[in-house]
Protein backbone atom coordinates (compact mmCIF):
# COMPACT_ATOMS: atom_id res chain seq x y z
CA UNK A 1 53.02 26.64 18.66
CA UNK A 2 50.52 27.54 21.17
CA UNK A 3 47.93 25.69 22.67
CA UNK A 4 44.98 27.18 23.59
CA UNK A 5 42.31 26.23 25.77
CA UNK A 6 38.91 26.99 27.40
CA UNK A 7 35.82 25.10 29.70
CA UNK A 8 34.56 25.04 26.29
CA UNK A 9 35.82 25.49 22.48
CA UNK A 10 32.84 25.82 20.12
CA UNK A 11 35.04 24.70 16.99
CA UNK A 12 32.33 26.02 14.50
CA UNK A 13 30.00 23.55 14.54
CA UNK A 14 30.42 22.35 17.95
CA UNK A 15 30.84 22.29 21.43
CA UNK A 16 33.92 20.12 23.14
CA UNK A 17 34.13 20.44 26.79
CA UNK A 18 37.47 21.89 27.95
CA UNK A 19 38.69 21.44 24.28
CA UNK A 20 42.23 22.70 22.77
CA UNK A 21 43.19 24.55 19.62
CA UNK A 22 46.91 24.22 18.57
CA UNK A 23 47.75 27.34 16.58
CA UNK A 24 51.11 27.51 14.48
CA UNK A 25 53.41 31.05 14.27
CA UNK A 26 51.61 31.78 11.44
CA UNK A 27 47.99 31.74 12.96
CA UNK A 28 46.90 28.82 11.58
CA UNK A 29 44.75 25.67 13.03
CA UNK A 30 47.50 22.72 13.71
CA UNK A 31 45.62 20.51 15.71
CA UNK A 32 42.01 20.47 18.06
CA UNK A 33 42.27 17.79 20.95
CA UNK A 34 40.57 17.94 24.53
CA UNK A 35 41.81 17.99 28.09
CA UNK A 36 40.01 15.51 28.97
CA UNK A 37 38.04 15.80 32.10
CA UNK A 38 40.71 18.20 34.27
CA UNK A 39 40.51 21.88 33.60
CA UNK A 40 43.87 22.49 35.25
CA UNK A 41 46.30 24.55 33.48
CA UNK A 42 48.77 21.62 31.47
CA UNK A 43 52.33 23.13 30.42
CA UNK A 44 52.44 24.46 27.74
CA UNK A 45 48.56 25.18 27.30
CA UNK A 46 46.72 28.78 28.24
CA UNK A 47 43.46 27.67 29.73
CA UNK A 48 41.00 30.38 30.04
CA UNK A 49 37.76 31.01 31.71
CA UNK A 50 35.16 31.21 29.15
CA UNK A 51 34.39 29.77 25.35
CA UNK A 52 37.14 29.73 22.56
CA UNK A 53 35.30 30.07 19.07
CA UNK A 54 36.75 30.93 15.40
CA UNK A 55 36.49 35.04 14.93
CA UNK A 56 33.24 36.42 13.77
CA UNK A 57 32.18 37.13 10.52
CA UNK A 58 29.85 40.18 9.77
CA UNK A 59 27.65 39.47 6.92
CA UNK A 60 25.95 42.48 6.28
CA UNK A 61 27.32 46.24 6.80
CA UNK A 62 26.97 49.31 5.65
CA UNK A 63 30.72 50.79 6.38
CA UNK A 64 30.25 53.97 4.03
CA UNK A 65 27.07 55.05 5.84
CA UNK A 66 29.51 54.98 9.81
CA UNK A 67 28.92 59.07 9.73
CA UNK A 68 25.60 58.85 10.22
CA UNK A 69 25.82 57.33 13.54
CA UNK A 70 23.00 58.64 16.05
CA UNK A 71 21.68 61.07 13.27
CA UNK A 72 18.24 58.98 12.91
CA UNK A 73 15.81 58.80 15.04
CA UNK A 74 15.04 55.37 16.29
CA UNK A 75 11.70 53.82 15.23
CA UNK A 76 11.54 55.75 12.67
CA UNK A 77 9.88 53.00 10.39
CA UNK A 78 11.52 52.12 6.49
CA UNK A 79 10.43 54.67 4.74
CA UNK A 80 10.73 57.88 7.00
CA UNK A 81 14.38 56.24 7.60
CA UNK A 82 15.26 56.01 3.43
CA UNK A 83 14.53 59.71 3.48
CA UNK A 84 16.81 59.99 6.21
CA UNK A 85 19.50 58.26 4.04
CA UNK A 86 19.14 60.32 1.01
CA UNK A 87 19.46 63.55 3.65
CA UNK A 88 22.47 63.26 5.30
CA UNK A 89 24.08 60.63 3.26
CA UNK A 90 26.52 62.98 1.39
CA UNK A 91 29.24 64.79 3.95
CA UNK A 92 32.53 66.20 3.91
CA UNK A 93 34.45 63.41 2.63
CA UNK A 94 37.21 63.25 5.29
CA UNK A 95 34.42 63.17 7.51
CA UNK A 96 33.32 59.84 6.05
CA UNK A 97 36.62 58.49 5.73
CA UNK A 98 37.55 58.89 9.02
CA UNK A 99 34.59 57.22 9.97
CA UNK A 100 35.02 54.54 7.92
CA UNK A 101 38.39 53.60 9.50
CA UNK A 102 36.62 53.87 13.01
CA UNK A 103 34.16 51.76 12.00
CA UNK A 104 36.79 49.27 10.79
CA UNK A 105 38.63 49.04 13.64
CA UNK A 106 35.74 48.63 15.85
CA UNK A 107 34.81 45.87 13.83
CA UNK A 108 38.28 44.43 14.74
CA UNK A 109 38.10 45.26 18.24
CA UNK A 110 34.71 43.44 18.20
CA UNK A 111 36.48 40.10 17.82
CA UNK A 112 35.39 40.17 13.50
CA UNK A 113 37.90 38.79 10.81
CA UNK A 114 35.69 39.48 7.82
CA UNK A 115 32.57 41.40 6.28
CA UNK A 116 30.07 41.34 3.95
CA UNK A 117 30.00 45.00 2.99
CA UNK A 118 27.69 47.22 0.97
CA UNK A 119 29.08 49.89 -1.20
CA UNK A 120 27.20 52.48 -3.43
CA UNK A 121 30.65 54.46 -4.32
CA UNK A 122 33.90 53.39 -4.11
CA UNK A 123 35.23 55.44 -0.87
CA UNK A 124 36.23 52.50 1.39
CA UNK A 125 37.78 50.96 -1.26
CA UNK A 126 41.43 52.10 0.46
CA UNK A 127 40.36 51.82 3.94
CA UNK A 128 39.56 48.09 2.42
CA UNK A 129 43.05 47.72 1.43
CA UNK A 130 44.76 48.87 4.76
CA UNK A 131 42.40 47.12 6.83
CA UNK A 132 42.65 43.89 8.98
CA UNK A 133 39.40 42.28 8.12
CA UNK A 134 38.84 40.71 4.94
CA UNK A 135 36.04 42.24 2.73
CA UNK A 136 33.79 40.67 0.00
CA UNK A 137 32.19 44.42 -0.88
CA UNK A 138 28.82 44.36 -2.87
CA UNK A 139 28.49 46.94 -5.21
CA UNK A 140 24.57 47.92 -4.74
CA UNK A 141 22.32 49.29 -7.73
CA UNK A 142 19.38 51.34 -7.00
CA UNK A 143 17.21 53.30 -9.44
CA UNK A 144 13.43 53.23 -10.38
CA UNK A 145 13.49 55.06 -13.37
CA UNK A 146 13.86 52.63 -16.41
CA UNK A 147 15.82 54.74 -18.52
CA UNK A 148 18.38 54.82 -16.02
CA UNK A 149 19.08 51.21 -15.92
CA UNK A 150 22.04 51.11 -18.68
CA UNK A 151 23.74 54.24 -16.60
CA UNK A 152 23.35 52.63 -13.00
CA UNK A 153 25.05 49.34 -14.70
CA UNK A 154 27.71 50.95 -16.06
CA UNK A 155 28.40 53.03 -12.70
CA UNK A 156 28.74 49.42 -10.91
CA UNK A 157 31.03 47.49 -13.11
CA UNK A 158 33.24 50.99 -12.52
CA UNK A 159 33.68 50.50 -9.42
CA UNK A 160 33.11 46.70 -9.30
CA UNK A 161 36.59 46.83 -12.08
CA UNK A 162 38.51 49.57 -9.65
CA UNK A 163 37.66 46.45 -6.46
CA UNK A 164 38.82 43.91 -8.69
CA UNK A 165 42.02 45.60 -10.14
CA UNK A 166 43.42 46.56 -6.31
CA UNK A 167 42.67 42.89 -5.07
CA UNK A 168 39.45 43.13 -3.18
CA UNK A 169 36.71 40.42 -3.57
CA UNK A 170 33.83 42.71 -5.09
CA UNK A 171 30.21 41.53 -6.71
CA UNK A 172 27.19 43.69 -8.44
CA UNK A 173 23.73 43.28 -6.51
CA UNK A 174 20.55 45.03 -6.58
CA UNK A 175 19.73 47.11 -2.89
CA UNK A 176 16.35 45.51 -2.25
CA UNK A 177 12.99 44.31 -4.16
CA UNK A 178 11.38 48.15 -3.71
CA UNK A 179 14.25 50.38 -5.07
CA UNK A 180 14.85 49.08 -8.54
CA UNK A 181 13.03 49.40 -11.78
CA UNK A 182 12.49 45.87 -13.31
CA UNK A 183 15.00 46.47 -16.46
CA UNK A 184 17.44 47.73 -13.66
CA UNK A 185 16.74 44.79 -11.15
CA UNK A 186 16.62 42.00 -13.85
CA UNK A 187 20.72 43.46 -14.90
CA UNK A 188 22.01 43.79 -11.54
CA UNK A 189 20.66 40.22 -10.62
CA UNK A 190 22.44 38.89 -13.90
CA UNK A 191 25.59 40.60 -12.97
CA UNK A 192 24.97 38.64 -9.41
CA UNK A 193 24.15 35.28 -11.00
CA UNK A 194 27.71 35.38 -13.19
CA UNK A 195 29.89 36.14 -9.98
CA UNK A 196 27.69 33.55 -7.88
CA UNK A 197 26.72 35.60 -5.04
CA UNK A 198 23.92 38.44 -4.33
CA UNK A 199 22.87 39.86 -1.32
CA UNK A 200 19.59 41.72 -1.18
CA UNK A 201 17.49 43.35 0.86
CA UNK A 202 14.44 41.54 1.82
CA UNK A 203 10.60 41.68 3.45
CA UNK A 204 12.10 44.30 5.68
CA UNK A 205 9.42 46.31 7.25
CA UNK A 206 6.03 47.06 7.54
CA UNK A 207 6.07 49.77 4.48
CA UNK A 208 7.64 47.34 2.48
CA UNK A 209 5.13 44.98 2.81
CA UNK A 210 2.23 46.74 2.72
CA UNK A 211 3.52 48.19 -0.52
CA UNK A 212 3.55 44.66 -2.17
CA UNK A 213 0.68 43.08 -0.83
CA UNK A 214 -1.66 46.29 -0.60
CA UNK A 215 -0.02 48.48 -3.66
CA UNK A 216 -0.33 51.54 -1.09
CA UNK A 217 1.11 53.28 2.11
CA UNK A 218 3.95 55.37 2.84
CA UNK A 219 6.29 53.58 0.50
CA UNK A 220 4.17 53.84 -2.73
CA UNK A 221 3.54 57.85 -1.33
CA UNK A 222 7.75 58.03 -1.19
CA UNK A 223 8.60 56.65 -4.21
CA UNK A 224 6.25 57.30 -6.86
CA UNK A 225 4.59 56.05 -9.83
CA UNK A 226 7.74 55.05 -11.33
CA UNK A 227 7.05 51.78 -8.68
CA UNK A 228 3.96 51.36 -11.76
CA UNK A 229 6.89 49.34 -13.52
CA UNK A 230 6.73 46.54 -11.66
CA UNK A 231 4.58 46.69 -8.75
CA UNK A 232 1.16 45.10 -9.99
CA UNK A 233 2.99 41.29 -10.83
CA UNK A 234 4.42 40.39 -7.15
CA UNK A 235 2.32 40.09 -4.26
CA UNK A 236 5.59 39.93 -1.87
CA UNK A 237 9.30 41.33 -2.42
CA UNK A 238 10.97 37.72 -2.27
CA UNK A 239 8.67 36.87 -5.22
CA UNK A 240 10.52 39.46 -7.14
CA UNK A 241 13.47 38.36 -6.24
CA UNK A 242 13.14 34.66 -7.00
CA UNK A 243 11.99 35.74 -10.56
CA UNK A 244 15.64 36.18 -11.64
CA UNK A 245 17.64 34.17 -9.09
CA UNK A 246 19.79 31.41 -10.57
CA UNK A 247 19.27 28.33 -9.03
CA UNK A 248 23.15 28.08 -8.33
CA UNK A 249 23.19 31.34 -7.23
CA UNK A 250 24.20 31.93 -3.66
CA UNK A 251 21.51 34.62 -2.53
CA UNK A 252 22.06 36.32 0.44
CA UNK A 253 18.72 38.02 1.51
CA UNK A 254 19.50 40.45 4.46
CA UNK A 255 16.73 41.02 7.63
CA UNK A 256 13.54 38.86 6.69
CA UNK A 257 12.23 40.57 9.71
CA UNK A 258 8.56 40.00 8.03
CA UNK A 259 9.57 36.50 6.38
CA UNK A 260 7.32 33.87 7.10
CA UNK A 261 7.56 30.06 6.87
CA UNK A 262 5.92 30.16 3.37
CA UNK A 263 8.32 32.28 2.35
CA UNK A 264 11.51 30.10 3.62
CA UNK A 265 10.12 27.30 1.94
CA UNK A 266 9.54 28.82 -1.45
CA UNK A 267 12.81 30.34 -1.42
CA UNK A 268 14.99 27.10 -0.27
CA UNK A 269 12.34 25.24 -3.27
CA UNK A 270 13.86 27.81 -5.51
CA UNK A 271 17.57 27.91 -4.35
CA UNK A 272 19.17 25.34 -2.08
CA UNK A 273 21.82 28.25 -1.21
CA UNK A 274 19.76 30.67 0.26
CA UNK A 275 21.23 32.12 3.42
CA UNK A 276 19.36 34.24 5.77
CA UNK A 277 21.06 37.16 7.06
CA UNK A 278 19.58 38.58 10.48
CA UNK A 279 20.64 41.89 12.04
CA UNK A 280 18.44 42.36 14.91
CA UNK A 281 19.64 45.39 16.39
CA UNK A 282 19.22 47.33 13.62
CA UNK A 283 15.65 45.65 13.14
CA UNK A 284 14.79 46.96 16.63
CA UNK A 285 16.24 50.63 15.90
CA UNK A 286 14.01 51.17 12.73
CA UNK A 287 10.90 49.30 13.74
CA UNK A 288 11.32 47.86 16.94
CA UNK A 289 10.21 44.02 15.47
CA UNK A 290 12.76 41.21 15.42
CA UNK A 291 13.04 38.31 12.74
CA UNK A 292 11.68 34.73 13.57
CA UNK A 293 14.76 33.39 14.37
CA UNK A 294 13.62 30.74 16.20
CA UNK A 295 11.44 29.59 12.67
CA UNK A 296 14.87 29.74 10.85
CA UNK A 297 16.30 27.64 12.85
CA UNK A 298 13.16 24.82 13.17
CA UNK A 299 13.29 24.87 9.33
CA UNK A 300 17.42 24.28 9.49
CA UNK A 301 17.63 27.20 7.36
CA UNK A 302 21.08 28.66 6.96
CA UNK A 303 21.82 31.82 8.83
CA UNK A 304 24.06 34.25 9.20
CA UNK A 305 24.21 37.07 11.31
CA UNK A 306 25.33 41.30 10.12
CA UNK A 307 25.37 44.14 12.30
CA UNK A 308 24.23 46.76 9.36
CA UNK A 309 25.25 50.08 9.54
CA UNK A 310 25.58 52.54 12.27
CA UNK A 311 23.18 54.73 11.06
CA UNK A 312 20.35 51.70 12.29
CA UNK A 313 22.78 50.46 15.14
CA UNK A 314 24.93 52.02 17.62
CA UNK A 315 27.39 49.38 17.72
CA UNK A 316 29.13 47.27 15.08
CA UNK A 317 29.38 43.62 17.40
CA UNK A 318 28.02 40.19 16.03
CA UNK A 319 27.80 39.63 20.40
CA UNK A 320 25.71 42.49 20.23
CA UNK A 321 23.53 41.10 17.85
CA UNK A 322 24.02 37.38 19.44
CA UNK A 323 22.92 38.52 22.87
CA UNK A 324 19.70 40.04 21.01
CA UNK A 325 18.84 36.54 19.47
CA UNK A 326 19.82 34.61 22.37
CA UNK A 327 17.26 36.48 24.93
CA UNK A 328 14.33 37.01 22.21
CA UNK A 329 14.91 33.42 21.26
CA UNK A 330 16.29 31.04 23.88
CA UNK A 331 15.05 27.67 21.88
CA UNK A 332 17.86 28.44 19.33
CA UNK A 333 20.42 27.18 21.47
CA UNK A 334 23.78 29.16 21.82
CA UNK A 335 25.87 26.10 19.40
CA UNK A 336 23.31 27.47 16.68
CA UNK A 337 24.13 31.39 17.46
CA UNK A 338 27.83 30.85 17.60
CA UNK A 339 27.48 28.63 14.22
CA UNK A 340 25.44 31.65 12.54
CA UNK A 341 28.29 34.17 13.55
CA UNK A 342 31.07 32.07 12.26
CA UNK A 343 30.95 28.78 9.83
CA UNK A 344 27.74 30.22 8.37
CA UNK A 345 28.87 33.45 7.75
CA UNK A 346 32.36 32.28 6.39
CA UNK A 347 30.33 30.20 3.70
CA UNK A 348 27.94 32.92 2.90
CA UNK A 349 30.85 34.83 2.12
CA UNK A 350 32.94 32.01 0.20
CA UNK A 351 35.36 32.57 2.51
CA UNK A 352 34.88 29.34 4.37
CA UNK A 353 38.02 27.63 3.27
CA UNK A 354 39.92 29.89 5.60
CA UNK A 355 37.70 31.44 8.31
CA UNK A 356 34.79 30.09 10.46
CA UNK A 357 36.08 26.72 11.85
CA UNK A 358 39.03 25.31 14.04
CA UNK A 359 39.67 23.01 10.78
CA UNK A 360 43.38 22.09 10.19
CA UNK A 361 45.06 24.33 7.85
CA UNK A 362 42.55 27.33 8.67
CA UNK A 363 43.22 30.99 9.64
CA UNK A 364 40.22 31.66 11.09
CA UNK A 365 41.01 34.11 14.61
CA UNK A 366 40.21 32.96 17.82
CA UNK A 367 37.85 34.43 20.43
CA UNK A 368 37.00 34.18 24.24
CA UNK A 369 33.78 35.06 25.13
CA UNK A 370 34.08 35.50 29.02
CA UNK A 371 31.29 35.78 31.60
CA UNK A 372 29.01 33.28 29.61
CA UNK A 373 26.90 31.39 31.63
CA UNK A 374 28.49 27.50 31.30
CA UNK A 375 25.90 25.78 33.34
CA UNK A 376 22.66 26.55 30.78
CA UNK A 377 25.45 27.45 27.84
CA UNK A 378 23.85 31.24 27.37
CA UNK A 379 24.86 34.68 26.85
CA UNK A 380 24.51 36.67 29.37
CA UNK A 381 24.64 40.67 29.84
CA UNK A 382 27.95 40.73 31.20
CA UNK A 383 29.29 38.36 28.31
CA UNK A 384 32.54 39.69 26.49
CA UNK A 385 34.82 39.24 23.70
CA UNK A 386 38.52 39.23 23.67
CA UNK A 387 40.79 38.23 20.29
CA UNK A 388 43.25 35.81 21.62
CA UNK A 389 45.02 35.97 18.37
């Protein structure tokens, strides 16, 4: 048994000065207590300097796109950045692999016990298998051609059956609001609403909303008339999206960098398990704009935080992304960030009744986050992350 302590342990949905987690052989949660008011070193319990929290959980990534790291330019706006994608997307497949893996181990290394991954082929699905983290991978449709709908379905449940039959937690979801005729997007939201999760791509960028609200720019000059499907009945991309969403449906919508408090409320009137995914880092490398976080978090919406991929991010750490959110947003409060990173992200991912909390009977990891500044409890430049497990 091993008791561990810290000047603080955030247990997932709190604070508890110079709290201690008892952890069994097997890694999981025996017992929380407290020290009390002394921060000396008891027998038998490793104090350290810092904040002991449950182990991250990533809830949006893009591990089959890790190749493309520092291959597109930053601020390079949605639409100039898709093209990107659909450039230098395809490689030599042992290039991608191997990058894959990386990626997977810096994940790891980054103090993260599970993902929320997107997947347009099935190439991680080994890495998946060998890997330390735990995946839910969403199998992503995209096509805005109508008669392609049937084919793009039957591509997913493929790969979807190939997840399922090797163990992995796996789910159908449409890529975002813009990339989908409506026959396809109506299917792949179905396909969502029987496994009881989606996550989609949502209010993104400036293109995207300017394609929605204004029927024009660089979007609608990308993509084509084939957008003449569907565009003319939504004045926003979440309106498509709540079209089809089950009520009981839990609907991850990823970025919301242009979401506004209209739009939280229409969506949480719609579907009480809405979770809002933020992954500022990669928000700042395509457009250099950040989400409202601090609006999120007024409305007590639930929110997770993702890294995406690192072809939009040069690192795959939720610190990363919680030291972005902290500075741009110091009303949050760092017990909110830390909550985001793991509890929230555990239940956007299902996975809550093993990860995200210092409950007993749990496996959830166990951080320090050193160099943290204890006296106004906020991340700080210098702030690190070491797996204690």
């Amino acid at each position: 048994m091993r008791r561990i302590s810290g000047h603080y342990v955030f247990t997932g949905r709190e604070f508890v000065k110079n709290g201690v987690v008892e952890i069994d052989s097997s890694g999981k949660v025996a017992g929380l207590g407290s020290l009390g008011d002394s921060v000396v070193e008891k027998e038998h319990t490793e104090f350290f300097n810092g904040i002991i929290t449950p182990a991250f959980v990533n809830a949006h990534c893009h591990v089959e796109l890790s190749h493309m790291k520092g291959v597109i330019p930053r601020s390079s706006g949605m639409t100039d950045f898709c093209k990107s994608i659909v450039s230098f997307r395809n490689t030599d497949v042992n290039r991608q692999i191997q990058a894959m893996y990386e990626a997977d181990e810096l994940m790891a290394n980054e103090g993260i016990i599970a993902a929320g991954d997107i997947s347009n082929i099935e190439l991680s699905l080994q890495m998946k298998k060998d890997s330390r983290l735990i995946y839910h991978t969403f199998v992503e449709t995209f096509s805005l051609n109508p008669r392609h709908a049937e084919e793009k379905m039957s591509v997913a449940r493929k790969i979807k059956r190939n997840f399922e039959n090797e163990g992995l937690r796996v789910s159908i979801t449409p890529h975002a609001p813009y990339s989908l005729s409506e026959n396809l997007f109506e299917l792949s939201v179905m396909e969502g609403n029987g496994s009881g999760i989606l996550s989609i791509h949502n209010e993104e960028s400036c293109d995207e909303m300017e394609l929605f609200e204004k029927k024009q720019g660089k979007m609608r000059d990308f993509f084509g008339k084939d957008m003449d499907d569907f565009l003319n009945e939504y004045d926003r991309p979440l309106h498509r999206i709540l079209k089809y969403v089950a009520p009981e449906t839990k609907m991850l919508l990823i970025h919301n960098t242009h979401t506004d408090e209209q739009g939280v409320r229409q969506a949480l009137n719609r579907n009480k398990k809405t979770v809002w995914v933020l992954c500022p880092a990669s928000n700042l490398y395509i457009e250099n704009r950040l989400p409202d976080a601090a609006m999120f978090s007024k409305l007590n919406a639930r929110v997770a935080v993702g890294t995406d991929s690192l072809s939009s991010n040069t690192n795959l750490s939720i610190l990363q992304e919680l030291k972005i959110l902290d500075t741009a947003f110091p009303e949050t409060g760092l017990h909110n960030l830390l909550r985001w990173a793991t509890l929230n992200g555990a239940e956007a991912l299902n996975l809550d009744p093993e990860l995200g909390s210092f409950d007993t009977g749990k496996r959830p990891g166990i951080l320090l986050l050193s160099n943290v500044d204890l006296k106004n409890m906020r991340l700080t430049e210098s702030t690190r992350v070491k797996r204690l497990d």
